[in-house]
C-alpha atoms as a PDB file:
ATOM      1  CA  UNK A   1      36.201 -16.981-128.699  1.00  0.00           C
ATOM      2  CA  UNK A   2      36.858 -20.601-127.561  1.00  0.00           C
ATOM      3  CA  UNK A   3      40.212 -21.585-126.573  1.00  0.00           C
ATOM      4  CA  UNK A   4      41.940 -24.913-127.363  1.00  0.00           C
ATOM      5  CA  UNK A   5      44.937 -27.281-127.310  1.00  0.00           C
ATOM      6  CA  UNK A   6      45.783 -29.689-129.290  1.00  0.00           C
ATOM      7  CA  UNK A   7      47.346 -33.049-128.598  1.00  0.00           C
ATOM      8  CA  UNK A   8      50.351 -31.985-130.037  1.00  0.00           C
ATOM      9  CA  UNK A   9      50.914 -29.243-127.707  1.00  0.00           C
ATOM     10  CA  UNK A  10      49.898 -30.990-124.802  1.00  0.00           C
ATOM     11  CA  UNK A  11      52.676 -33.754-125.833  1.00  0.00           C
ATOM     12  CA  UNK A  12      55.052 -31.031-126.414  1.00  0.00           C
ATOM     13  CA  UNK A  13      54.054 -29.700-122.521  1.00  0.00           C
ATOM     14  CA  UNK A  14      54.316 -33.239-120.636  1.00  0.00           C
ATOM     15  CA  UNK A  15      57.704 -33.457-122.798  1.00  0.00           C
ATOM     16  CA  UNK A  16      59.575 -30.308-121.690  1.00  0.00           C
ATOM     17  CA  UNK A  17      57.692 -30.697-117.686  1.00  0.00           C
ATOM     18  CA  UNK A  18      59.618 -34.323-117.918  1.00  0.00           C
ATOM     19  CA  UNK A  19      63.124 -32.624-119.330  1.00  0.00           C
ATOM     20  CA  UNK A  20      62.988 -29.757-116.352  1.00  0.00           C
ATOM     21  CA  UNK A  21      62.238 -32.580-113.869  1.00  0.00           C
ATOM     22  CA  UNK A  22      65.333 -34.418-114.693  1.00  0.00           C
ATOM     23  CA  UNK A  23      67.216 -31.399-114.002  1.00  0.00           C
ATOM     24  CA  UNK A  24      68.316 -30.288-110.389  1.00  0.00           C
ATOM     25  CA  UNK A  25      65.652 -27.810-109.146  1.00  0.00           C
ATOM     26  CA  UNK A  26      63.071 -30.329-110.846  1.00  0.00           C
ATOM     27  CA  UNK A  27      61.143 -27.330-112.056  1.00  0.00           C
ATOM     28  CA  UNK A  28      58.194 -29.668-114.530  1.00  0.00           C
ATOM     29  CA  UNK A  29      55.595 -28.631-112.275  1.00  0.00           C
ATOM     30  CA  UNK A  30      56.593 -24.980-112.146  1.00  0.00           C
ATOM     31  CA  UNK A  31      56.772 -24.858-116.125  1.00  0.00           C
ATOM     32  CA  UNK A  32      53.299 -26.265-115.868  1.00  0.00           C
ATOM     33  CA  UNK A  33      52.063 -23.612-114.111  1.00  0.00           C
ATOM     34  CA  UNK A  34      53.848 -21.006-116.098  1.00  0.00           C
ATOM     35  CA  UNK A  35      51.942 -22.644-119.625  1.00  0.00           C
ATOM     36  CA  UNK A  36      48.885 -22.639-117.930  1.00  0.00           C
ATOM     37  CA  UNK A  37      49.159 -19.052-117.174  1.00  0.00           C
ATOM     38  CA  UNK A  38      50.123 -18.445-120.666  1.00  0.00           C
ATOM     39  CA  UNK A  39      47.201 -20.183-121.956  1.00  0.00           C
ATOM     40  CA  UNK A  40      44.765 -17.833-119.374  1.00  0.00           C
ATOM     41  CA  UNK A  41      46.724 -14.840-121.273  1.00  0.00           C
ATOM     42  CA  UNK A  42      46.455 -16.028-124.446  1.00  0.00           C
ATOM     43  CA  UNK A  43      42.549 -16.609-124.419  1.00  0.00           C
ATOM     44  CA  UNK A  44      42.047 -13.193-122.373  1.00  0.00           C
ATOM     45  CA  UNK A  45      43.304 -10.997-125.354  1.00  0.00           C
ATOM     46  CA  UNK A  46      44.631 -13.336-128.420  1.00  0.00           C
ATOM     47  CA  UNK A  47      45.961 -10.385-130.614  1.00  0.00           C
ATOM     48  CA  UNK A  48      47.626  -8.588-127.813  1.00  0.00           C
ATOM     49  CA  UNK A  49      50.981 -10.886-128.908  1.00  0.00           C
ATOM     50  CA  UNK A  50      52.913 -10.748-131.804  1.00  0.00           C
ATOM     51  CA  UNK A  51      52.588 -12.816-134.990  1.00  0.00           C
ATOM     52  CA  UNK A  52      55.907 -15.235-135.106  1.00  0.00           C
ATOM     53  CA  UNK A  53      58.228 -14.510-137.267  1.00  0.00           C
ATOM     54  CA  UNK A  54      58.573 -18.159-139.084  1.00  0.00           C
ATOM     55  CA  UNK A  55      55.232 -18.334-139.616  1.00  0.00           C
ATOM     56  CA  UNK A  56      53.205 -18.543-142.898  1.00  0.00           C
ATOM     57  CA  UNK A  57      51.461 -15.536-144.215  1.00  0.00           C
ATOM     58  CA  UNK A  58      48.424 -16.801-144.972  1.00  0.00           C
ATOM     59  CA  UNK A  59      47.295 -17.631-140.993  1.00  0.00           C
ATOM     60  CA  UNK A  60      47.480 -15.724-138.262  1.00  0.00           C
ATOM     61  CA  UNK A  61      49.559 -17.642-135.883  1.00  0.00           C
ATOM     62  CA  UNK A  62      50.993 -15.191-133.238  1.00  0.00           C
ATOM     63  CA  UNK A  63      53.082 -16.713-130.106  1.00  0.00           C
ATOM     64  CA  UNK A  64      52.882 -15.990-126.196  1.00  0.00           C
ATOM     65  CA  UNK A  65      56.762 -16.095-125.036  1.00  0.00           C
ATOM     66  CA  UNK A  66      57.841 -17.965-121.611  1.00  0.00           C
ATOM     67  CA  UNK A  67      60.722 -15.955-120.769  1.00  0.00           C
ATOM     68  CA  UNK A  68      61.733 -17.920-117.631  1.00  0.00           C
ATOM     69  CA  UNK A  69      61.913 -21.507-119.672  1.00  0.00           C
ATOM     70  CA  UNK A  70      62.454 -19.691-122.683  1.00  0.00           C
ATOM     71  CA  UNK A  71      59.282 -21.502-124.736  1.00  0.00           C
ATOM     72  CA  UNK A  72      57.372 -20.302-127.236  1.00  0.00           C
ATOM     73  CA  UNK A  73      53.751 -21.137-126.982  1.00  0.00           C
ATOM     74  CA  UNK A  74      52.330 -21.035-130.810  1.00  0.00           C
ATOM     75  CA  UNK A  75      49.011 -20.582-132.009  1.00  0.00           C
ATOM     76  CA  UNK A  76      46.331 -19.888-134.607  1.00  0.00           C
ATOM     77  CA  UNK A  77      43.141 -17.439-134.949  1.00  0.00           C
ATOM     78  CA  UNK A  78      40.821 -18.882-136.664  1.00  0.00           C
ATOM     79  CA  UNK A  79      36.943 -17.839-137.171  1.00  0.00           C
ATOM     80  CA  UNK A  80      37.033 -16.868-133.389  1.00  0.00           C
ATOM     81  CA  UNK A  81      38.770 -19.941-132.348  1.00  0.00           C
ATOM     82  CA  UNK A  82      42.386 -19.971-130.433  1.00  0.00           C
ATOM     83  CA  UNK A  83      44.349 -22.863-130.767  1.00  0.00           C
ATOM     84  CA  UNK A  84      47.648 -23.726-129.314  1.00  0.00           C
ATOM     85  CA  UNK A  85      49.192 -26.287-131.621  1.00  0.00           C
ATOM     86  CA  UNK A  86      53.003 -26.157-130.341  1.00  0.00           C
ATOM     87  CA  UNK A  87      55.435 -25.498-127.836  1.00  0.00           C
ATOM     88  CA  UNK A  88      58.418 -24.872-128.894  1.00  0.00           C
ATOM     89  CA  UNK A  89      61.940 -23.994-126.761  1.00  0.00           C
ATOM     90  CA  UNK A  90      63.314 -20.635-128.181  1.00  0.00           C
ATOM     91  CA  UNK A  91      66.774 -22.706-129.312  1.00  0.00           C
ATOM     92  CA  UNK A  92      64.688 -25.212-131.377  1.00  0.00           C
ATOM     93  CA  UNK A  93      65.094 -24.107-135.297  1.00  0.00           C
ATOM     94  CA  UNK A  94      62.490 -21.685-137.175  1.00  0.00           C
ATOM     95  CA  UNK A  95      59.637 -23.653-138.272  1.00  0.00           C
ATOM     96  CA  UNK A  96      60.203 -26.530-136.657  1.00  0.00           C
ATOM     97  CA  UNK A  97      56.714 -26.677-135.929  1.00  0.00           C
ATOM     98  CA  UNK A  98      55.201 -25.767-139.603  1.00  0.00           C
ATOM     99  CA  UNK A  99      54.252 -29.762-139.966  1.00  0.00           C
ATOM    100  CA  UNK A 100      52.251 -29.005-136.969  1.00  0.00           C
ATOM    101  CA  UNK A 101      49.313 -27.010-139.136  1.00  0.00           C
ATOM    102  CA  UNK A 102      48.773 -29.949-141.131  1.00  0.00           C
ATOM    103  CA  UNK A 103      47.544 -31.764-138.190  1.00  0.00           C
ATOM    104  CA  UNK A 104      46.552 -29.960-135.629  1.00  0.00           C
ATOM    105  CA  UNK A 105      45.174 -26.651-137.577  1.00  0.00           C
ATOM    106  CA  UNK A 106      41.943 -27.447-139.627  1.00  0.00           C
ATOM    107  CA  UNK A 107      42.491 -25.873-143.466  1.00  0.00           C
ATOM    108  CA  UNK A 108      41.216 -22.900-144.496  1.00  0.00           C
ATOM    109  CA  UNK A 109      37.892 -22.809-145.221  1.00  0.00           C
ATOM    110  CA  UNK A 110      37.491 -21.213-148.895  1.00  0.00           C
ATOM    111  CA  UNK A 111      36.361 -17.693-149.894  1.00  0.00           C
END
């Protein structure tokens, strides 16, 4: 299965590593680390997390959970294929990230 990001997510990465920098603590580095350990779980054993709960029913889009920066790392299954197409902070409103599978999720191939 291979396992990929798109540009999207890595945007949504650099943006949230540049928020926890401004903070004291300057933790960006450390949230880095945490989503790249995410990503190593993620492509170990894709099914092993749930499928989100905002999601469409049509895909399978399941989400790895950051508990200490409180992220959600979203992404798809498709014909053996992981791909992580948002990052999302748990606050941020249900599909906020639906536009997302119009542009970084290929369509369904048909039937």
């Amino acid at each position: 299965m291979s396992f990929m990001v798109s540009a999207g997510a890595r945007e949504d990465v650099a943006t949230a590593a540049r928020f926890y920098n401004s903070r004291p603590g300057r933790y960006g580095a450390a949230f880095k680390r945490e989503f790249a350990g995410a990503g190593r779980a993620i492509a170990a054993n894709p099914r092993m997390y749930p499928p989100v709960e905002d999601g469409l029913p049509e895909r399978e889009i399941r989400e790895f959970y950051i508990d200490r920066f409180e992220q959600r790392v979203i992404y798809a299954i498709r014909e053996g294929n992981v791909i992580v197409f948002a990052v999302v902070h748990a606050s941020a409103r249900p599909e906020s990230w639906h536009d997302r599978l119009t542009t970084d999720i290929p369509p369904e191939a048909p039937q």
